[in-house]
N, C-alpha and C. Protein backbone atom coordinates (compact mmCIF):
# COMPACT_ATOMS: atom_id res chain seq x y z
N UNK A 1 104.27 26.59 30.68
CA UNK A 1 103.11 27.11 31.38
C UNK A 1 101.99 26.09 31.26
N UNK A 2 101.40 25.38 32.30
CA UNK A 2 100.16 24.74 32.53
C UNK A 2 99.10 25.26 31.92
N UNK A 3 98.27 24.82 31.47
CA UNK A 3 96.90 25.03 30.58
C UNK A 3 95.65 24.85 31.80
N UNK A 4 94.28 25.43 31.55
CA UNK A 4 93.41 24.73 32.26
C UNK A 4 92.51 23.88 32.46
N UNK A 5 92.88 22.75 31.38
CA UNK A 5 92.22 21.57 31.32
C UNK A 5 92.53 20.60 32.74
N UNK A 6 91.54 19.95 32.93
CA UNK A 6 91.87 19.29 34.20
C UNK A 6 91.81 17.70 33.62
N UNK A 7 93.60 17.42 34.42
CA UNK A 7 93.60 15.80 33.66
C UNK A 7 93.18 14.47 34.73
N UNK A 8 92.12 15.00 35.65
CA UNK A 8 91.42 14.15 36.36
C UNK A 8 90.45 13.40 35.25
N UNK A 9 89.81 12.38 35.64
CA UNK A 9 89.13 11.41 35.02
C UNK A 9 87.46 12.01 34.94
N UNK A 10 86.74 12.49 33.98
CA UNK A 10 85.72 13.00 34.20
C UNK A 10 84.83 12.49 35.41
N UNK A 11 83.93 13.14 36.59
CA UNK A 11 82.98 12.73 37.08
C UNK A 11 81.76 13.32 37.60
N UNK A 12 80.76 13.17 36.55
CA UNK A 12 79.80 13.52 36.23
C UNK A 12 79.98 15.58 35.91
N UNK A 13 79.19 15.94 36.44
CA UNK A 13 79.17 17.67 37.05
C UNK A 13 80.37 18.29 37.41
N UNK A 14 81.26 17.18 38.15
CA UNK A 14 82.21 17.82 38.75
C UNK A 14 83.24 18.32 38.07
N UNK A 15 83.26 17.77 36.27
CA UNK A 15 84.28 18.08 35.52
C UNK A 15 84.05 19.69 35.61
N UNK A 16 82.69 20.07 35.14
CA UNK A 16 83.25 21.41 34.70
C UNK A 16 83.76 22.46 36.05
N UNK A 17 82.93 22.15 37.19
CA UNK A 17 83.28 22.93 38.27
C UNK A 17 84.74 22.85 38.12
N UNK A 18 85.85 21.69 37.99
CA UNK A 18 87.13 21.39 38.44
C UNK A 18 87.59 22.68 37.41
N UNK A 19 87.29 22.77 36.79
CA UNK A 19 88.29 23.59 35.83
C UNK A 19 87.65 25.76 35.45
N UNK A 20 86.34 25.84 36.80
CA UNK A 20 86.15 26.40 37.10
C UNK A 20 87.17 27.65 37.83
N UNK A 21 87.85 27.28 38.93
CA UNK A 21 88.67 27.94 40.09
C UNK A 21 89.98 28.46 39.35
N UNK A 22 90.88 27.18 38.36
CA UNK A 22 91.84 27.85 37.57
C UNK A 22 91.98 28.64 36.65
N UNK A 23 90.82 28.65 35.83
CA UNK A 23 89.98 29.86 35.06
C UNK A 23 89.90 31.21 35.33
N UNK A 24 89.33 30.99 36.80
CA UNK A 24 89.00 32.46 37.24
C UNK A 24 90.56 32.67 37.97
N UNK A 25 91.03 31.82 38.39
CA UNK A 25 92.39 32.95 38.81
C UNK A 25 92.96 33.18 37.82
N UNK A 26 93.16 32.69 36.73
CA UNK A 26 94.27 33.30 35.77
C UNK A 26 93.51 34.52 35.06
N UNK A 27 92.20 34.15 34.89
CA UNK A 27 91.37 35.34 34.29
C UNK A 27 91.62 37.10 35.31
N UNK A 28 91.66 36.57 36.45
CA UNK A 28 91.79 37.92 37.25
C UNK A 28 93.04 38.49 37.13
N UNK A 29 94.10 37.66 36.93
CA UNK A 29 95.39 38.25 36.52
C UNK A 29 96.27 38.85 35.36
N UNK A 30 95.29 38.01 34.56
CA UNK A 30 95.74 38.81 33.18
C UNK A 30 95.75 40.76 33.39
N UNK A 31 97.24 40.92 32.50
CA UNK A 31 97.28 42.45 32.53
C UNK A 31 97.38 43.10 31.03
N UNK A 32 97.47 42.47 30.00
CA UNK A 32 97.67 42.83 28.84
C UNK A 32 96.88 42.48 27.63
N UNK A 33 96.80 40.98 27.44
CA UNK A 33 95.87 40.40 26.88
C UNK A 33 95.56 38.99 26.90
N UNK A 34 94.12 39.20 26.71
CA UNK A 34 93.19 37.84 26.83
C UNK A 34 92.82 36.97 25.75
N UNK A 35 93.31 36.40 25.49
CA UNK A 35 92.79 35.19 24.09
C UNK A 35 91.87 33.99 24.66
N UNK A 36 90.85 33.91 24.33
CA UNK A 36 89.91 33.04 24.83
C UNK A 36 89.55 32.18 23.45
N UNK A 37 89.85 31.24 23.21
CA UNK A 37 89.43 30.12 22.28
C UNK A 37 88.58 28.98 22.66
N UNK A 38 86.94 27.98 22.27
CA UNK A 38 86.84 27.16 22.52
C UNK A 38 85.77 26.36 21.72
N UNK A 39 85.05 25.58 21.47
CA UNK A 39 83.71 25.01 20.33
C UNK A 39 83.13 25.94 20.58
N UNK A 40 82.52 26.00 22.04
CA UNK A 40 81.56 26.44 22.79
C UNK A 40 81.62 27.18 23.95
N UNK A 41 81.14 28.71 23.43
CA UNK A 41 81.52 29.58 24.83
C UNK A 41 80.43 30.60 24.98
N UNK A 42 79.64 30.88 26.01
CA UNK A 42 78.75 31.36 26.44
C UNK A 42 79.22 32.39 27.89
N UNK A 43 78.46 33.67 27.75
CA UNK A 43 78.92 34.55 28.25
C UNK A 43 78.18 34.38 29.31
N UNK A 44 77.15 33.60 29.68
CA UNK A 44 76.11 33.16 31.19
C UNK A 44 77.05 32.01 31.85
N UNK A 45 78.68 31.90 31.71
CA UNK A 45 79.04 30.69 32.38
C UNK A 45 79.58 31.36 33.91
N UNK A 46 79.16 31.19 35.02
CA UNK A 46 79.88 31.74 36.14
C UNK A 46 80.99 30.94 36.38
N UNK A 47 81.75 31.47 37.10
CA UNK A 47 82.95 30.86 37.24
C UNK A 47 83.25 30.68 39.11
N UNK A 48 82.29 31.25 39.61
CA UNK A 48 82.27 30.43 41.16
C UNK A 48 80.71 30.64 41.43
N UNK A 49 80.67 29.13 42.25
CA UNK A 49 79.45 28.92 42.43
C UNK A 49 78.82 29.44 43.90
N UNK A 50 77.70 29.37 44.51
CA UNK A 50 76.59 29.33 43.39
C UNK A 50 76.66 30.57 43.23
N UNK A 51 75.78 30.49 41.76
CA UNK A 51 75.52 31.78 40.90
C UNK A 51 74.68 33.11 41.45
N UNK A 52 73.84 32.86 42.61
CA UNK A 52 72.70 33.55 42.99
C UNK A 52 74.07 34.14 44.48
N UNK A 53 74.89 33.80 44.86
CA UNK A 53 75.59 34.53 45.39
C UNK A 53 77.02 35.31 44.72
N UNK A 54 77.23 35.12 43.83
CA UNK A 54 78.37 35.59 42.95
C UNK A 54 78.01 36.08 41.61
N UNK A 55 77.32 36.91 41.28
CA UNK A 55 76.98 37.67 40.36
C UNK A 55 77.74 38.20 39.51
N UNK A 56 79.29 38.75 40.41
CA UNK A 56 80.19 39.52 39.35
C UNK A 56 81.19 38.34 38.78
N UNK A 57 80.28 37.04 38.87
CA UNK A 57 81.93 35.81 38.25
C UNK A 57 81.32 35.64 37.13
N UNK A 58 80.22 36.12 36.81
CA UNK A 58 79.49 35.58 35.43
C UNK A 58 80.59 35.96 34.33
N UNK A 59 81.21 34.98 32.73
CA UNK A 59 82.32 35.57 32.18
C UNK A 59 81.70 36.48 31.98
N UNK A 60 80.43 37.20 30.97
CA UNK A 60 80.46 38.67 30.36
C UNK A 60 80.63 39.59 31.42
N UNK A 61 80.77 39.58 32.96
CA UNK A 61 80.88 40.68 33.48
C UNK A 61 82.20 40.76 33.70
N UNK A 62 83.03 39.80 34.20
CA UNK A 62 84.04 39.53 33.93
C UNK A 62 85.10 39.93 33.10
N UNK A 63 84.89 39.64 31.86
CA UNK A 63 85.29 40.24 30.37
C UNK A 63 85.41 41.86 30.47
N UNK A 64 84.14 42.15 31.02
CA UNK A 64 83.52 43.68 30.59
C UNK A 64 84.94 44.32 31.58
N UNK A 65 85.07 43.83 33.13
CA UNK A 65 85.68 44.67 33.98
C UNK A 65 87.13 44.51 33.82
N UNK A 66 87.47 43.13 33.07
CA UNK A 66 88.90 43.62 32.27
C UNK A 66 89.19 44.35 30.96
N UNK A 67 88.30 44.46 30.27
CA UNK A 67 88.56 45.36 29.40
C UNK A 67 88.53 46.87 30.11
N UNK A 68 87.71 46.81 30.83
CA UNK A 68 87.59 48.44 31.58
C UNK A 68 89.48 48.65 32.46
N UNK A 69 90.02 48.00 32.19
CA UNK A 69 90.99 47.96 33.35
C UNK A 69 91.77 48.19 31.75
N UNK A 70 91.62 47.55 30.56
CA UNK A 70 92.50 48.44 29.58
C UNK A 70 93.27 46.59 28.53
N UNK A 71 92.70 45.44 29.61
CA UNK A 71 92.95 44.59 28.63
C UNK A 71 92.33 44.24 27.17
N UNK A 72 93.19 43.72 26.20
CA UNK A 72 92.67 43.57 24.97
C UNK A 72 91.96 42.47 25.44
N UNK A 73 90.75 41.80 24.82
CA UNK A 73 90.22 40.46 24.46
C UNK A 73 89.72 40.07 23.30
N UNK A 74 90.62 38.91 23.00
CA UNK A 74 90.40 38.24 21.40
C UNK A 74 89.45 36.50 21.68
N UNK A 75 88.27 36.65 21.42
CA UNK A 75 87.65 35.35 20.74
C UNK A 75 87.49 34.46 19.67
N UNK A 76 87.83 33.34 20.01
CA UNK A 76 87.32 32.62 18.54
C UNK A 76 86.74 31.79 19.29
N UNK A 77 85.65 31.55 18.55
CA UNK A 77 84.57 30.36 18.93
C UNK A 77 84.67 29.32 18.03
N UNK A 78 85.34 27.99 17.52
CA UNK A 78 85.29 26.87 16.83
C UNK A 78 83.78 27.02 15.92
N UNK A 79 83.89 26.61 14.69
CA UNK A 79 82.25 26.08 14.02
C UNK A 79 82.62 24.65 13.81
N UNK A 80 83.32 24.04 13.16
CA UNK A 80 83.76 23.17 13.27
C UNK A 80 84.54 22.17 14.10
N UNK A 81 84.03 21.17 15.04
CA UNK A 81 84.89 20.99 16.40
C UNK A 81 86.06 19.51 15.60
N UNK A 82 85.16 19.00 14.47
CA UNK A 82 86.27 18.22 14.29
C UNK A 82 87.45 18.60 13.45
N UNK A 83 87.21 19.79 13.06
CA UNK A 83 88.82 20.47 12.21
C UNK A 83 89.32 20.60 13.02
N UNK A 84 88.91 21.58 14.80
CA UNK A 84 89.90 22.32 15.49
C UNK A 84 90.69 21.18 16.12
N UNK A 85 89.78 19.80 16.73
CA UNK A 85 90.22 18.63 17.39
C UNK A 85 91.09 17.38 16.45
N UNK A 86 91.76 17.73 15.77
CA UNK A 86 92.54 16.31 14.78
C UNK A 86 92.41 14.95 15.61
């Protein structure tokens, strides 16, 4: 199974958008459970742009309307990025 890191060459802004679209589709499909791991994760990240027209892609609303649907969700947020990264 493919991951959603994108192995394009960073450029500028566009990295994070790229890895935006595969996010949110796999996020909408999950039916059982969600494991979300990363350094850094913030619940104001939308996941399609722009933000002032897509309100319900923000993750915490996101999150909220799969758990309402009955999925588990497990977080870990890294404190340490150079233990998790060897």
């Amino acid at each position: 199974m493919g991951g959603l890191r994108n192995d394009r060459p960073r450029q500028g802004g566009h990295f994070h958008l790229g890895i935006a679209l595969p996010a949110r589709n796999t996020l909408i499909k999950v039916l059982t459970i969600l494991p979300l791991q990363d350094w850094w994760l913030t619940p104001e990240l939308y996941l399609r742009r722009p933000p002032a027209h897509y309100p319900e892609w923000r993750l915490d609303k996101l999150l909220k309307r799969k758990a309402e649907q009955g999925v588990k969700i497990y977080v870990v947020v890294y404190k340490e990025v150079r233990l998790s990264h060897p």
